[in-house]
Protein backbone atom coordinates (compact mmCIF):
# COMPACT_ATOMS: atom_id res chain seq x y z
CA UNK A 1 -15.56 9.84 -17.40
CA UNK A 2 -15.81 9.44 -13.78
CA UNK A 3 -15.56 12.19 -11.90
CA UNK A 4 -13.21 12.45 -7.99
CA UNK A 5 -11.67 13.79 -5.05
CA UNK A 6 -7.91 14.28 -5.70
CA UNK A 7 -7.46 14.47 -2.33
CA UNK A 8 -8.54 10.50 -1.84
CA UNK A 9 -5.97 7.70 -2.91
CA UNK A 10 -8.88 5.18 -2.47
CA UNK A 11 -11.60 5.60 -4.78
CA UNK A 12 -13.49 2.60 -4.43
CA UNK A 13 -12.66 -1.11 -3.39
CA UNK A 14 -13.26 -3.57 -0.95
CA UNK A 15 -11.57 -3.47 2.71
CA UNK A 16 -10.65 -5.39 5.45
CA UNK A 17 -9.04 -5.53 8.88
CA UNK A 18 -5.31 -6.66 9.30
CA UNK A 19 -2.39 -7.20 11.93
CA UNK A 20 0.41 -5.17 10.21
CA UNK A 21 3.90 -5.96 11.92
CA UNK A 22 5.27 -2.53 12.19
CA UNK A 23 9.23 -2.19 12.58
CA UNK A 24 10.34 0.05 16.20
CA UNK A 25 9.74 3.61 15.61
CA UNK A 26 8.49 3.89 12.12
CA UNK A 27 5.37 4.90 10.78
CA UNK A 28 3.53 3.16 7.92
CA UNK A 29 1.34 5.90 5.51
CA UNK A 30 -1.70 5.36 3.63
CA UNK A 31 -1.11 4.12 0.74
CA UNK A 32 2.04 1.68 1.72
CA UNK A 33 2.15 -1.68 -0.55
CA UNK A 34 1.99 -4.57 1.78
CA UNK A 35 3.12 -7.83 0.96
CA UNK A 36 3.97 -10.85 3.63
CA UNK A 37 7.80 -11.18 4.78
CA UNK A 38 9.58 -14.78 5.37
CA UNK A 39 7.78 -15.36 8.91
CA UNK A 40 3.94 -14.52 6.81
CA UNK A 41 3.51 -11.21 8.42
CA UNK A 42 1.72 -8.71 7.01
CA UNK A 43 4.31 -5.32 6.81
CA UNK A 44 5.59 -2.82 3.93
CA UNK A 45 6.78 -4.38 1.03
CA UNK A 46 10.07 -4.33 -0.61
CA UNK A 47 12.30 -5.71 -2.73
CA UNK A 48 15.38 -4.37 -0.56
CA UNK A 49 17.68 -7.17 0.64
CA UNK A 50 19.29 -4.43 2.86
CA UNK A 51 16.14 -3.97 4.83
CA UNK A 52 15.03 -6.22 7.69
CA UNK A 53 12.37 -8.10 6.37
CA UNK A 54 13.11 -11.07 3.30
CA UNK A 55 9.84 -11.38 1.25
CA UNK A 56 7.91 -14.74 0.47
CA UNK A 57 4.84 -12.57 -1.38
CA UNK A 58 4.42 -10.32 -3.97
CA UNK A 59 2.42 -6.89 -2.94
CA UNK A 60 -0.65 -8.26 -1.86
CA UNK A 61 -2.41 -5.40 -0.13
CA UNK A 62 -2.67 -1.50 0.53
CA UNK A 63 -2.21 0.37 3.88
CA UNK A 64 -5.83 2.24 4.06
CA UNK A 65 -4.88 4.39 7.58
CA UNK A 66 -1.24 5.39 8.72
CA UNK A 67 -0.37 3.58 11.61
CA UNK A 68 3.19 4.74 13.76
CA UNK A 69 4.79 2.16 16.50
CA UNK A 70 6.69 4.51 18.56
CA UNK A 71 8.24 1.48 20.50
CA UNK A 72 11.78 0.70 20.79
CA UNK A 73 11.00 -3.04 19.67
CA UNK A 74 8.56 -4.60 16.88
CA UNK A 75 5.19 -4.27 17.44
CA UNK A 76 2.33 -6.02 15.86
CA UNK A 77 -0.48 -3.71 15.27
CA UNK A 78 -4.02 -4.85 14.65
CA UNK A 79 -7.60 -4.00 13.69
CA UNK A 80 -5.74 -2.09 10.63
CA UNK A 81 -7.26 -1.54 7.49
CA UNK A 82 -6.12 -2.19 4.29
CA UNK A 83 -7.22 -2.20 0.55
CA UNK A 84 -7.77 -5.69 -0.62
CA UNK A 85 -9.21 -4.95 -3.78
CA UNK A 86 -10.45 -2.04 -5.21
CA UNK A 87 -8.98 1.41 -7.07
CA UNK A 88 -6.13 3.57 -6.26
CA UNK A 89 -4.28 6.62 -7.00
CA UNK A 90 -1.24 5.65 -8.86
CA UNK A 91 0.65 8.55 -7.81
CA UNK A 92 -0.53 7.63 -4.10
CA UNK A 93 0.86 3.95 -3.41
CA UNK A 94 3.93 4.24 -1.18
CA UNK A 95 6.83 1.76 -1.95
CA UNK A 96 9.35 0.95 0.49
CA UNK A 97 11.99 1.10 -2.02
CA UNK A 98 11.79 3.52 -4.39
CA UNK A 99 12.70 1.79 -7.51
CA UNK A 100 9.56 -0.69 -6.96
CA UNK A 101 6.60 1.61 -7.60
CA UNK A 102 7.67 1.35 -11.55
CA UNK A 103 8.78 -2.34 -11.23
CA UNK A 104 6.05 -3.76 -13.76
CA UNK A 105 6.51 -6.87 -12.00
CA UNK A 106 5.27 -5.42 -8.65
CA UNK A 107 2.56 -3.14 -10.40
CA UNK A 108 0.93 -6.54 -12.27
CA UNK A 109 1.20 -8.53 -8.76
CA UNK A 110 -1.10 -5.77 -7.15
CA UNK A 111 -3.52 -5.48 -10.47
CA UNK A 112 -3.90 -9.70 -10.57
CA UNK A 113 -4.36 -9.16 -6.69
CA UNK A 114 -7.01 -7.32 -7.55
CA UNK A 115 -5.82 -3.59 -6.78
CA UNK A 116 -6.42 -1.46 -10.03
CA UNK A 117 -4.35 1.65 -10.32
CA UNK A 118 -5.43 4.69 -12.09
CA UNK A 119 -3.70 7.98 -12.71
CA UNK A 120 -5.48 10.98 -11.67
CA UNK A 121 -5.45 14.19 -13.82
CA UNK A 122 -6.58 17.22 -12.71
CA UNK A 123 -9.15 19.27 -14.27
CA UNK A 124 -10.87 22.79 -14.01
CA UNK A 125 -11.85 22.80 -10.52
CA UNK A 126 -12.23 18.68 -10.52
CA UNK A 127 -10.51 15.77 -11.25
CA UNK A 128 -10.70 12.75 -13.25
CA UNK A 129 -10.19 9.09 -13.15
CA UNK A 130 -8.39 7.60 -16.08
């Protein structure tokens, strides 16, 4: 049994710099799914048709840093990291919509993308990775 932070949603995995297209005024937190909208830009994904963005991509990514645009327009952010492959807290993904975090169709997209998620119990003073 390996033994971890619970404090961490990343427990081990490979990373990578990104330009995340950020919506005005709205702050992206670790642990946001990211998947490419109709234009290929890297932003939060959702299966939402009420939101802004339309999605081409399943969940292809993790948020590994929150990042905020404060602007009154879009913004493009870059030098952002994200998770490309690697292990994560189950209960620490973020989903845009709600309903998605349990979608098993979203959850195998991000395992056969490479992103393994593992619930974290907590024991006696530590925690464990199951």
């Amino acid at each position: 049994m390996t033994q971890i932070d619970n404090s961490k949603i990343f427990h081990d995995g490979l990373y990578s710099d990104a330009t995340i297209y950020v919506p005005k005024q709205t702050t992206y937190k670790a642990g946001t799914v990211l998947g490419r909208n109709q234009d290929g830009k890297l932003t939060a994904f959702s299966s939402d048709l009420n939101v802004e963005e339309t999605f081409k991509s399943s969940p292809l990514y993790v948020l590994a840093q929150t990042i905020t645009n404060e602007d009154s327009n879009p913004a493009e952010i870059g030098l952002v990291r994200v998770l490309e492959s690697g292990t994560v807290d189950k209960n620490g993904i973020i989903f845009v919509k709600s309903e998605d975090a349990s979608n098993v169709e979203y959850l195998d997209a991000l395992h056969t993308n490479g992103i393994r998620l593992a619930l974290v119990e907590e024991q006696t003073g530590t925690t464990s990775l199951s």
